[in-house]
PDB file of N, CA and C in Angstrom:
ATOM      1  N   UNK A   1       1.555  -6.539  10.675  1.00  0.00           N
ATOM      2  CA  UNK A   1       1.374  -6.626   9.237  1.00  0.00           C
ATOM      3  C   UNK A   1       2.145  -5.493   8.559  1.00  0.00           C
ATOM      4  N   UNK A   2       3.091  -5.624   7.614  1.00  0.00           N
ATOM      5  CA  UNK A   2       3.588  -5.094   6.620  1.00  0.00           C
ATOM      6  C   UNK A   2       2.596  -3.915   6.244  1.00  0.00           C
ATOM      7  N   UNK A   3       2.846  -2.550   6.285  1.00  0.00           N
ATOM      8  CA  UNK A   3       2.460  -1.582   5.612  1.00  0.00           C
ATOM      9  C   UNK A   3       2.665  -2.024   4.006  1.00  0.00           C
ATOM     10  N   UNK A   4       1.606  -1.217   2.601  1.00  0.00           N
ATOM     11  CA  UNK A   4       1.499  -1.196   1.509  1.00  0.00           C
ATOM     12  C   UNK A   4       3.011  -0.845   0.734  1.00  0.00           C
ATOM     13  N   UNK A   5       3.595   0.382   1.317  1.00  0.00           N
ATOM     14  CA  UNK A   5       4.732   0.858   0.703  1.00  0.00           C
ATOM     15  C   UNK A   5       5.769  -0.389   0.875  1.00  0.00           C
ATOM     16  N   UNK A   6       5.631  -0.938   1.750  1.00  0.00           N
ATOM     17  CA  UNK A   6       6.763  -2.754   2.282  1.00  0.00           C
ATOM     18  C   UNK A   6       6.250  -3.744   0.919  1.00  0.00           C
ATOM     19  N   UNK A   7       5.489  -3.335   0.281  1.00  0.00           N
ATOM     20  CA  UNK A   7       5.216  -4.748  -0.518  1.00  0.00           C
ATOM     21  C   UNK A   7       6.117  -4.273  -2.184  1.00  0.00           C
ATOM     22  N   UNK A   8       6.073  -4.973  -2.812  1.00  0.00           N
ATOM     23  CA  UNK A   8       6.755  -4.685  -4.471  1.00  0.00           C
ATOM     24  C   UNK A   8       6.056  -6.304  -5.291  1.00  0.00           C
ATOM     25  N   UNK A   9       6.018  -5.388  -6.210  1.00  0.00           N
ATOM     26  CA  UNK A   9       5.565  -6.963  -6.856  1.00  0.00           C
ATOM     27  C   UNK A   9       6.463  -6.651  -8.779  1.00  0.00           C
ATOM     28  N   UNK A  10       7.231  -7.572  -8.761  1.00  0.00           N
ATOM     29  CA  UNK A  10       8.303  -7.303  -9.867  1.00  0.00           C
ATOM     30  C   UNK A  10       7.750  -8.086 -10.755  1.00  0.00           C
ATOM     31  N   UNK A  11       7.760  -7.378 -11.634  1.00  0.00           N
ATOM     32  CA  UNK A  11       6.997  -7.751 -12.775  1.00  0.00           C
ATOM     33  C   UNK A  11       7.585  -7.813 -14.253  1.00  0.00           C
ATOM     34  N   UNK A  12       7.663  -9.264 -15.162  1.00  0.00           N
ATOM     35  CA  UNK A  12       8.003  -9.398 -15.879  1.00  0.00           C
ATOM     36  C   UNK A  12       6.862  -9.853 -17.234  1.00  0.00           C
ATOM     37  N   UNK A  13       7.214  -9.014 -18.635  1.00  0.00           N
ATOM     38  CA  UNK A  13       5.765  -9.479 -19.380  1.00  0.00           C
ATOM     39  C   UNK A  13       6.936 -10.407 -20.458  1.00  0.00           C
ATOM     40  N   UNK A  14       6.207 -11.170 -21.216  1.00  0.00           N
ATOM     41  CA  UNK A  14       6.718 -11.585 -22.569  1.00  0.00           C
ATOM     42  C   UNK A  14       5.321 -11.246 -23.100  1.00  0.00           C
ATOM     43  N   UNK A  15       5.182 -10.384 -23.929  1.00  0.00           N
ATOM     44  CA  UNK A  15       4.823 -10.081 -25.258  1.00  0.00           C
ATOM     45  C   UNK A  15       4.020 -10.576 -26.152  1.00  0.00           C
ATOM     46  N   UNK A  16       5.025 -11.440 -26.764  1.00  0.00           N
ATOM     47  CA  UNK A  16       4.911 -12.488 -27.645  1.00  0.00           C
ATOM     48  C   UNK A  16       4.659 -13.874 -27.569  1.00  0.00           C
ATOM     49  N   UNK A  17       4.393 -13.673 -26.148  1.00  0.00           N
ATOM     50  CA  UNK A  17       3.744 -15.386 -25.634  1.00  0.00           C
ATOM     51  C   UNK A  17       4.734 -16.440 -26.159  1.00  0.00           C
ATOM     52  N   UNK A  18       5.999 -16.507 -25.886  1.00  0.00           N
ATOM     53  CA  UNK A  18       6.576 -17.394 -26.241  1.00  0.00           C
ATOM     54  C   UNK A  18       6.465 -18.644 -25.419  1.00  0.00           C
ATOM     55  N   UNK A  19       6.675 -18.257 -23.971  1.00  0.00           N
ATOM     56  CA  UNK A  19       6.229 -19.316 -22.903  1.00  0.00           C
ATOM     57  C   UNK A  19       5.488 -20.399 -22.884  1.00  0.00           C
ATOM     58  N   UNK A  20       4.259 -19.653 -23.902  1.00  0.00           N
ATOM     59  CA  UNK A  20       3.126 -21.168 -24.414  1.00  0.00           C
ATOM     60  C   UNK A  20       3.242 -21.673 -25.520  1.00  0.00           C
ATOM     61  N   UNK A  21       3.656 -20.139 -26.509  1.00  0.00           N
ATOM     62  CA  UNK A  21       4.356 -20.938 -27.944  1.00  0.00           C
ATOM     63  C   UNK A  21       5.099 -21.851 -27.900  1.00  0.00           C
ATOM     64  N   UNK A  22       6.324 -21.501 -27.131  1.00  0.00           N
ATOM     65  CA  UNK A  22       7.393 -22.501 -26.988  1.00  0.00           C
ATOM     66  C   UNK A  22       7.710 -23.668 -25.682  1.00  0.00           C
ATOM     67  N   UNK A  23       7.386 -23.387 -24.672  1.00  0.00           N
ATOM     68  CA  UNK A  23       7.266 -23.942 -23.398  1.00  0.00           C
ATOM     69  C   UNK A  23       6.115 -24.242 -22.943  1.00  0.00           C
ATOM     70  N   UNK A  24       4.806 -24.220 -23.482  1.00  0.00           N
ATOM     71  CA  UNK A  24       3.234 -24.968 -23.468  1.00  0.00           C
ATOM     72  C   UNK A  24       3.048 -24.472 -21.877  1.00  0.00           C
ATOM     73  N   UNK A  25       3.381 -23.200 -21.405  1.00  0.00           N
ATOM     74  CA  UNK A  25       2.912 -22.512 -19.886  1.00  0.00           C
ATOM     75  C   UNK A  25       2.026 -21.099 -20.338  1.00  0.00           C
ATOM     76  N   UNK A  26       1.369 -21.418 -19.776  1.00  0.00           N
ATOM     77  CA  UNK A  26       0.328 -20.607 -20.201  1.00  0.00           C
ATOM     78  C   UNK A  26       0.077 -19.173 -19.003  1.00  0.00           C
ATOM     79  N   UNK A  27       0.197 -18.395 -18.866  1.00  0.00           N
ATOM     80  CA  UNK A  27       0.396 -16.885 -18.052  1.00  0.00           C
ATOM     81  C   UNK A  27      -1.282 -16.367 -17.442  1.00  0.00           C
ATOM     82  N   UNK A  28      -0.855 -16.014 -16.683  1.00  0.00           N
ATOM     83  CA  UNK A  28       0.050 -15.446 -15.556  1.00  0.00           C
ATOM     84  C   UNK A  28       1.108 -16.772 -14.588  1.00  0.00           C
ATOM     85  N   UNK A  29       1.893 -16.493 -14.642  1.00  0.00           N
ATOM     86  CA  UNK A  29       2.362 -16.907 -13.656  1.00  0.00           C
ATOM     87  C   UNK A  29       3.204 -16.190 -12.324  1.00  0.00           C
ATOM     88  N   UNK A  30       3.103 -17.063 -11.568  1.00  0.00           N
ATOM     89  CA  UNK A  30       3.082 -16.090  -9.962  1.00  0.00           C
ATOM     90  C   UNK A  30       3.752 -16.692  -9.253  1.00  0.00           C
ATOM     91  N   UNK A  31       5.088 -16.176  -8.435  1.00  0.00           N
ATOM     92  CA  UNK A  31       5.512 -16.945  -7.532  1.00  0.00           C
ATOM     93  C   UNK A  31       6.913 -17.362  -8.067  1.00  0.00           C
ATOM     94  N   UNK A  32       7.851 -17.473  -7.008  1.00  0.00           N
ATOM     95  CA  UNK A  32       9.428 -17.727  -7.299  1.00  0.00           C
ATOM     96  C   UNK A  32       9.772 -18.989  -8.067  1.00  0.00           C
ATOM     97  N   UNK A  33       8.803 -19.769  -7.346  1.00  0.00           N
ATOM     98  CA  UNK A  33       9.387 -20.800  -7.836  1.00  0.00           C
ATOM     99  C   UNK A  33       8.155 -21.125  -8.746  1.00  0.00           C
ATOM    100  N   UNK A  34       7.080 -21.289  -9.720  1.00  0.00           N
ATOM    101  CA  UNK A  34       6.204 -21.056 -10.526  1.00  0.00           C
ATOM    102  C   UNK A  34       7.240 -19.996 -11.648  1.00  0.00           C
ATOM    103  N   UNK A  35       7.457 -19.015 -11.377  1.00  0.00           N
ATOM    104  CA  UNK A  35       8.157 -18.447 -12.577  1.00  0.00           C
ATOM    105  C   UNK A  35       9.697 -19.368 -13.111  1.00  0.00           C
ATOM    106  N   UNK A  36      10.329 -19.370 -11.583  1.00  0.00           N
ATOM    107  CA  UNK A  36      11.724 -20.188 -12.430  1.00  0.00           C
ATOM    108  C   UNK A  36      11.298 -21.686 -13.026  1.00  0.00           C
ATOM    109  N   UNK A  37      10.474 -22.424 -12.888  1.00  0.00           N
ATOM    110  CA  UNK A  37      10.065 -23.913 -13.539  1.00  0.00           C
ATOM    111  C   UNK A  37       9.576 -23.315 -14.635  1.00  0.00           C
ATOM    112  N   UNK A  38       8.577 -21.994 -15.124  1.00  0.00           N
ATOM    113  CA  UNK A  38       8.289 -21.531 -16.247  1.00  0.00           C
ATOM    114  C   UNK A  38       9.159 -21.096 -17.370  1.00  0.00           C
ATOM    115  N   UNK A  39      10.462 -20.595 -16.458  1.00  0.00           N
ATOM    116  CA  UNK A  39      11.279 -20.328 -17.454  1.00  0.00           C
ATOM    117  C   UNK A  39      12.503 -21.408 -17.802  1.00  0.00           C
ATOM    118  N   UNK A  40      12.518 -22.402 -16.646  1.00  0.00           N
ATOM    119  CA  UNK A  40      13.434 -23.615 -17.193  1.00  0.00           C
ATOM    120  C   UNK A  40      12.542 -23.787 -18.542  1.00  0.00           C
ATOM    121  N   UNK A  41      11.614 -24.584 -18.310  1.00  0.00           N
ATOM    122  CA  UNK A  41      10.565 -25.207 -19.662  1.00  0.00           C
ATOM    123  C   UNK A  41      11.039 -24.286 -20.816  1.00  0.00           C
ATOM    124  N   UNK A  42      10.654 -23.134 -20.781  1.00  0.00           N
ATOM    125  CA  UNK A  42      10.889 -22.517 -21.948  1.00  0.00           C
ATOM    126  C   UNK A  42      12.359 -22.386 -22.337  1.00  0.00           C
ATOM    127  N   UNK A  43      13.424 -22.184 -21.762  1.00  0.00           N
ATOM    128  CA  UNK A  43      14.897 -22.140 -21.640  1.00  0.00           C
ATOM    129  C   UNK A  43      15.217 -23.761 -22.177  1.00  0.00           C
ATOM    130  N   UNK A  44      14.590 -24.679 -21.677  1.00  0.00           N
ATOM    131  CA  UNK A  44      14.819 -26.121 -22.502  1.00  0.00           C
ATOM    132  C   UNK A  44      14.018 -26.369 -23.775  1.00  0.00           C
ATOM    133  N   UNK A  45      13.105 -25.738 -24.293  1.00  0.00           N
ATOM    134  CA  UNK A  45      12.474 -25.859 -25.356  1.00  0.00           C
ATOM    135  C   UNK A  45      13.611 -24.487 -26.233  1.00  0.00           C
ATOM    136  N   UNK A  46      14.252 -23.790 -26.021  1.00  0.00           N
ATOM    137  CA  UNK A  46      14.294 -22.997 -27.078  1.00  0.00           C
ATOM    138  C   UNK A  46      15.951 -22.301 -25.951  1.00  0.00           C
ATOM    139  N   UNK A  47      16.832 -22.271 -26.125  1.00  0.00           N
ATOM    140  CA  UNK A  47      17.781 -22.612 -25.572  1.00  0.00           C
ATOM    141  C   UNK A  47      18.005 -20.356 -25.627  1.00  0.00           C
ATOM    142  N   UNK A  48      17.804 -20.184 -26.543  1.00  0.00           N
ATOM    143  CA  UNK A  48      18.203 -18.381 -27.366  1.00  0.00           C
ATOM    144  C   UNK A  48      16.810 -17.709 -26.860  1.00  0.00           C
ATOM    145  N   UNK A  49      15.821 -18.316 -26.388  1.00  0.00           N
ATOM    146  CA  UNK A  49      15.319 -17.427 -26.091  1.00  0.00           C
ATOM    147  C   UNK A  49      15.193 -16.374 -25.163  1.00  0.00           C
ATOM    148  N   UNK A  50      15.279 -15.065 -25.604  1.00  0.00           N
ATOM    149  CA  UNK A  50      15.333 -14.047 -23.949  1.00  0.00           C
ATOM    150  C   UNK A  50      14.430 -13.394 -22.847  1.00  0.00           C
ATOM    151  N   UNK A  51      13.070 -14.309 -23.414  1.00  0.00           N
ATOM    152  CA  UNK A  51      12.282 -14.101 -22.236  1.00  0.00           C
ATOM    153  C   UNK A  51      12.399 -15.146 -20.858  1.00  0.00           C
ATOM    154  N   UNK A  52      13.171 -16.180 -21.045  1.00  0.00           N
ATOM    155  CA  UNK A  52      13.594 -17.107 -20.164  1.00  0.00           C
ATOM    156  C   UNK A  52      14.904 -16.644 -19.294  1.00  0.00           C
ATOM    157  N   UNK A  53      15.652 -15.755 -19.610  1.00  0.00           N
ATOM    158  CA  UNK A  53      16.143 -14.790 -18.806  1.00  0.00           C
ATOM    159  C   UNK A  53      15.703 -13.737 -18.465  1.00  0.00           C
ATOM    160  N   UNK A  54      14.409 -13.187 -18.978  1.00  0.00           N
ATOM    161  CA  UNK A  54      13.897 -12.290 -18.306  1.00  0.00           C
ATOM    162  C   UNK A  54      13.362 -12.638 -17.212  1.00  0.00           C
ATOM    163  N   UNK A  55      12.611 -14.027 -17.333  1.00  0.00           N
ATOM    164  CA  UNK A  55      12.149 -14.620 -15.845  1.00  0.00           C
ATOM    165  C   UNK A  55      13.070 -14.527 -14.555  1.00  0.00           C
ATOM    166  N   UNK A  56      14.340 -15.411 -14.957  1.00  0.00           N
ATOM    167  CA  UNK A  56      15.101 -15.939 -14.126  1.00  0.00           C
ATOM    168  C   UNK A  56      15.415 -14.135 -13.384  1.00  0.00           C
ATOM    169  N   UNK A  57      16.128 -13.113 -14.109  1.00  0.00           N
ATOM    170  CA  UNK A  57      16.651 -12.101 -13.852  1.00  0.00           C
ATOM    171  C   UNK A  57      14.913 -11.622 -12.790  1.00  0.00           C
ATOM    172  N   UNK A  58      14.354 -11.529 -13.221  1.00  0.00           N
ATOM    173  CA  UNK A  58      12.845 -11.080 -12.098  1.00  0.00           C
ATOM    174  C   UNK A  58      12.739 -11.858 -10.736  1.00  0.00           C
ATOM    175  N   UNK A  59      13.238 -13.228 -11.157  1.00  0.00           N
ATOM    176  CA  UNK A  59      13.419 -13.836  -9.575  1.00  0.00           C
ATOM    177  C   UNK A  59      14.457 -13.475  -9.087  1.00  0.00           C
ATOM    178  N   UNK A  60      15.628 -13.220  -9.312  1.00  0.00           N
ATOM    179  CA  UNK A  60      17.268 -12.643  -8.971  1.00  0.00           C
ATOM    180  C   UNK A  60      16.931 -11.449  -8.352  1.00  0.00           C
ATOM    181  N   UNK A  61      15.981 -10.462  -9.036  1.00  0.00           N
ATOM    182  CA  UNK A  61      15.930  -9.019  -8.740  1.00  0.00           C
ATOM    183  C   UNK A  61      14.472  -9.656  -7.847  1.00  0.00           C
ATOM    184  N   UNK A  62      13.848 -10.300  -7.329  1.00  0.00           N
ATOM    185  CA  UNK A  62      13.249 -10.188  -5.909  1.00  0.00           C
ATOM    186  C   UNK A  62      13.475 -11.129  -5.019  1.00  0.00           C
ATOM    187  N   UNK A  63      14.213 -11.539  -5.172  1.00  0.00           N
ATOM    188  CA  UNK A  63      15.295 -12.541  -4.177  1.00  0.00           C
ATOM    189  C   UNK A  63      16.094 -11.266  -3.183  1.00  0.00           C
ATOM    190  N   UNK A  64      16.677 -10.351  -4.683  1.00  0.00           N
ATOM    191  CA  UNK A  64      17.657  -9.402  -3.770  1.00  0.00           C
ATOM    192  C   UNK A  64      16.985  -8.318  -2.869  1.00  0.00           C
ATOM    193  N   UNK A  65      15.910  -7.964  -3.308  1.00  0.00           N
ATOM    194  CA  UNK A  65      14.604  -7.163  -3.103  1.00  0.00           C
ATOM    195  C   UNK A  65      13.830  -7.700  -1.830  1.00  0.00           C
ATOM    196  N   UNK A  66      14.044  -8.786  -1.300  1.00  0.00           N
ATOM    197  CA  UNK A  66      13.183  -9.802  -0.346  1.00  0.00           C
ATOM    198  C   UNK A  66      13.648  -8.960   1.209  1.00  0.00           C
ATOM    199  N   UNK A  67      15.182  -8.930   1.162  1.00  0.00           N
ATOM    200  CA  UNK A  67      15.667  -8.419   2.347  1.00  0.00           C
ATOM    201  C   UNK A  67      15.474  -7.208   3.250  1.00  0.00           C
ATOM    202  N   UNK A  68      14.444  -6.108   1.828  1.00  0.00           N
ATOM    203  CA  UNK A  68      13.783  -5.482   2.898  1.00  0.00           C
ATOM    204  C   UNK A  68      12.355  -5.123   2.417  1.00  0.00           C
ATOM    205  N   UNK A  69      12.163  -5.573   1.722  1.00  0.00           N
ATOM    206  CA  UNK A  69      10.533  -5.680   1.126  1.00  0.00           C
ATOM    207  C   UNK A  69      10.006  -7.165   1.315  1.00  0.00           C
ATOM    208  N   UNK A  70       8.576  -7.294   1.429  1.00  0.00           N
ATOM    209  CA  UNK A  70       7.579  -7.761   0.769  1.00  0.00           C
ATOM    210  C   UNK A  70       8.080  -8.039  -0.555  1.00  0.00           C
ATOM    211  N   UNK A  71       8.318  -9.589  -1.185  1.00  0.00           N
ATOM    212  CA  UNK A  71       8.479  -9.025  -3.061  1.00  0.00           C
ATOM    213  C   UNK A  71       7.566 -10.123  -3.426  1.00  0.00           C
ATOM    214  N   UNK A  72       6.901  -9.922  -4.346  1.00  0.00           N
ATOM    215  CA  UNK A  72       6.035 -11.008  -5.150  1.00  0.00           C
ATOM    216  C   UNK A  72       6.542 -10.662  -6.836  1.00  0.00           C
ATOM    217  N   UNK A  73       6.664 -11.924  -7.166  1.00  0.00           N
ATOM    218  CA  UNK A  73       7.261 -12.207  -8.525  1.00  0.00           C
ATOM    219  C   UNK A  73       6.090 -12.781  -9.827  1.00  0.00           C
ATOM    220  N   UNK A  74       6.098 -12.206 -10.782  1.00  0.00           N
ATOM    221  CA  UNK A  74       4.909 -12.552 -11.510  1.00  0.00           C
ATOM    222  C   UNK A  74       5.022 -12.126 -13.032  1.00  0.00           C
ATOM    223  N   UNK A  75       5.319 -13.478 -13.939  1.00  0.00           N
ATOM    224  CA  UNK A  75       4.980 -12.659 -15.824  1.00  0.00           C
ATOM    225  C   UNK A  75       4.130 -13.000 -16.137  1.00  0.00           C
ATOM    226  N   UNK A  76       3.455 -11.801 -17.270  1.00  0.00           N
ATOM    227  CA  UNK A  76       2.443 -12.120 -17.660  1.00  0.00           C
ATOM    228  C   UNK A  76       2.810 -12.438 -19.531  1.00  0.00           C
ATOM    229  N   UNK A  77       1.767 -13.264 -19.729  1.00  0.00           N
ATOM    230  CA  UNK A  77       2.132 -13.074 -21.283  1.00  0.00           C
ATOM    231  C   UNK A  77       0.785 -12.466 -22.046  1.00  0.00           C
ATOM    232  N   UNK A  78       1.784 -12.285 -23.263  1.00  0.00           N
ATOM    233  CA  UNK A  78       0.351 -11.698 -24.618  1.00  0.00           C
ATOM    234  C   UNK A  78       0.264 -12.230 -24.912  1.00  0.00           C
ATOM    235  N   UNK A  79       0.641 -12.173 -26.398  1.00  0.00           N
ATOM    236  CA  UNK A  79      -0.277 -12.816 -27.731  1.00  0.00           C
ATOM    237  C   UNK A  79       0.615 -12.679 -29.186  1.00  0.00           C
ATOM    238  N   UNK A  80       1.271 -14.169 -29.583  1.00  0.00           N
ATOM    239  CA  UNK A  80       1.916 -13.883 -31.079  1.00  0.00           C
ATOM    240  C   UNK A  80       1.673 -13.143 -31.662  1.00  0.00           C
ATOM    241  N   UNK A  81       0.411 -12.490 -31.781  1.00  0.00           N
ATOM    242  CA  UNK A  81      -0.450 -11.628 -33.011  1.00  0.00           C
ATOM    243  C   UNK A  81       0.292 -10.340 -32.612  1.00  0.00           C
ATOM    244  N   UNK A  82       0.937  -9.807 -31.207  1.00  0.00           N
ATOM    245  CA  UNK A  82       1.276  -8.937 -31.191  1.00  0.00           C
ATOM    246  C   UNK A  82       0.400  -7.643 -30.844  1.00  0.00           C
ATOM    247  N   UNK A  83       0.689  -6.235 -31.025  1.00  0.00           N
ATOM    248  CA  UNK A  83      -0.277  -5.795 -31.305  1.00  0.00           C
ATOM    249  C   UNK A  83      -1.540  -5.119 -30.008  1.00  0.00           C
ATOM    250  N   UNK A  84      -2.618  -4.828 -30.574  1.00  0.00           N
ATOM    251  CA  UNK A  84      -3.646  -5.077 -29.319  1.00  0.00           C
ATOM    252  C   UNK A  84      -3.979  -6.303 -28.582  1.00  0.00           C
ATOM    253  N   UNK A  85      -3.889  -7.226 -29.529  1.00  0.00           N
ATOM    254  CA  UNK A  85      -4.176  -8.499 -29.117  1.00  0.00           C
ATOM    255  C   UNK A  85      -3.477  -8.916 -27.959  1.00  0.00           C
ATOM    256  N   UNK A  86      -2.203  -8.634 -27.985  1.00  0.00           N
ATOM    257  CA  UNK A  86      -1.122  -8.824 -26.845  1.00  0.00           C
ATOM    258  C   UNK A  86      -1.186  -7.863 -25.898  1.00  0.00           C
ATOM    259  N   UNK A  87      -1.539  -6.751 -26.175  1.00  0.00           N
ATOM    260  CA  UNK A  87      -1.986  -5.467 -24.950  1.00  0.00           C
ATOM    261  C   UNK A  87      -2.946  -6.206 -24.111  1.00  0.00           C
ATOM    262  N   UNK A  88      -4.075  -6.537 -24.639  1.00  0.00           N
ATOM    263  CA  UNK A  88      -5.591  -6.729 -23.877  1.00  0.00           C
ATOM    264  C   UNK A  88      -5.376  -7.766 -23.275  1.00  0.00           C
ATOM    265  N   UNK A  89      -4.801  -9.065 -23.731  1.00  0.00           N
ATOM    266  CA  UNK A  89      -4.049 -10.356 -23.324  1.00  0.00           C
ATOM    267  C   UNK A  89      -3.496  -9.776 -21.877  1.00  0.00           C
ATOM    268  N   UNK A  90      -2.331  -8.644 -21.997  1.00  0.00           N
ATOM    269  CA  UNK A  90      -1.459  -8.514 -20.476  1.00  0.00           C
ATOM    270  C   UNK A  90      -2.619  -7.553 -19.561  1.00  0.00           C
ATOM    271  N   UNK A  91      -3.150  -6.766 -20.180  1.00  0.00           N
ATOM    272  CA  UNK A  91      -3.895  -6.496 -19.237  1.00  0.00           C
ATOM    273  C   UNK A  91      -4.839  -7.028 -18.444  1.00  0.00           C
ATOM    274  N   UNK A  92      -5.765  -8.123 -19.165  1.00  0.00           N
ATOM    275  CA  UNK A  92      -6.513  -8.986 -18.444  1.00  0.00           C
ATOM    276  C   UNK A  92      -5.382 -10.030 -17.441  1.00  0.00           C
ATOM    277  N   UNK A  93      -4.572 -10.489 -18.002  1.00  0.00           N
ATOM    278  CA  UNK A  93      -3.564 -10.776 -16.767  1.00  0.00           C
ATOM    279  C   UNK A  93      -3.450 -10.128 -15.632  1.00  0.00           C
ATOM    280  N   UNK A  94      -2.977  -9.062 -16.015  1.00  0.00           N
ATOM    281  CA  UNK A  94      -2.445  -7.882 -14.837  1.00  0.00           C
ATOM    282  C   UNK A  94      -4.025  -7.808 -13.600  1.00  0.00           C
ATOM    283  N   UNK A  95      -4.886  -7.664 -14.425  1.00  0.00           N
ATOM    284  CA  UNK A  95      -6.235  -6.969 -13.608  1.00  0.00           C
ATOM    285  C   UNK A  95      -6.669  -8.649 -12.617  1.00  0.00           C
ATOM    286  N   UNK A  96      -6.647  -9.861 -13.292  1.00  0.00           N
ATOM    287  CA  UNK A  96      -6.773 -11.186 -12.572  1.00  0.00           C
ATOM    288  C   UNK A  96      -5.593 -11.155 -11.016  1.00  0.00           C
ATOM    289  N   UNK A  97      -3.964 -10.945 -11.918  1.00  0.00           N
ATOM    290  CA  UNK A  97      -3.296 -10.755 -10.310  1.00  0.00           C
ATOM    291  C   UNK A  97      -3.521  -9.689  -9.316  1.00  0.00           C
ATOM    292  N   UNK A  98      -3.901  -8.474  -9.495  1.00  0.00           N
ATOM    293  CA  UNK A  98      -4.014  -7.449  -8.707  1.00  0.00           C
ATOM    294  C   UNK A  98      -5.062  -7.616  -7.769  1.00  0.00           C
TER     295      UNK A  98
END
C-alpha cells in the first residue's frame, strides 16, 4: 500500500457555481472521468466559460501527476451569491470528500 505522502488529490473549485448554473452538475465532483463529462456539459452549454478549462487543465495536471503519485481529481463548487455563501458551500464539499 502506497504511503500518505504517494497520494495528491488536485483540486479544482468554481466559485460561482457555474457548473449547475450553466451545465445543471451539481458538485462535488470526483474522478477523471466524472470531472471531464462535467466540464464537457458545461463547455457545451457556455462555450467562454473558464471554469470548464479549469476542469479539463486539473485532469491534464493529474494525468501528468499519475506517473509517480497516487492522484485523485476533484471540483468543488459554491454559490452565485458569492460571498460566504460560496465559502460554506466549498467547504461543506471539501469536508464530504476528505
Amino acid at each position: 500500500m502506497a504511503k500518505e505522502a504517494n497520494r495528491l488529490l488536485v483540486l479544482n473549485i468554481d466559485i460561482d457555481n457555474d457548473l449547475f448554473e450553466k451545465g445543471k452538475v451539481r458538485g462535488p465532483i470526483i474522478g477523471k472521468k466524472n470531472c471531464t463529462e462535467a466540464a464537457s456539459k458545461l463547455a457545451l452549454a457556455d462555450p467562454t466559460d473558464s471554469d470548464a478549462n479549469a476542469m479539463f487543465e486539473a485532469v491534464r495536471t493529474a494525468n501528468e501527476l499519475s506517473t509517480e503519485y497516487i492522484v485523485e481529481v476533484a471540483t468543488l463548487t459554491g454559490d452565485k451569491k458569492l460571498g460566504f455563501t460560496a465559502t460554506r458551500e466549498i467547504i461543506r464539499q471539501l469536508e464530504d470528500i476528505i
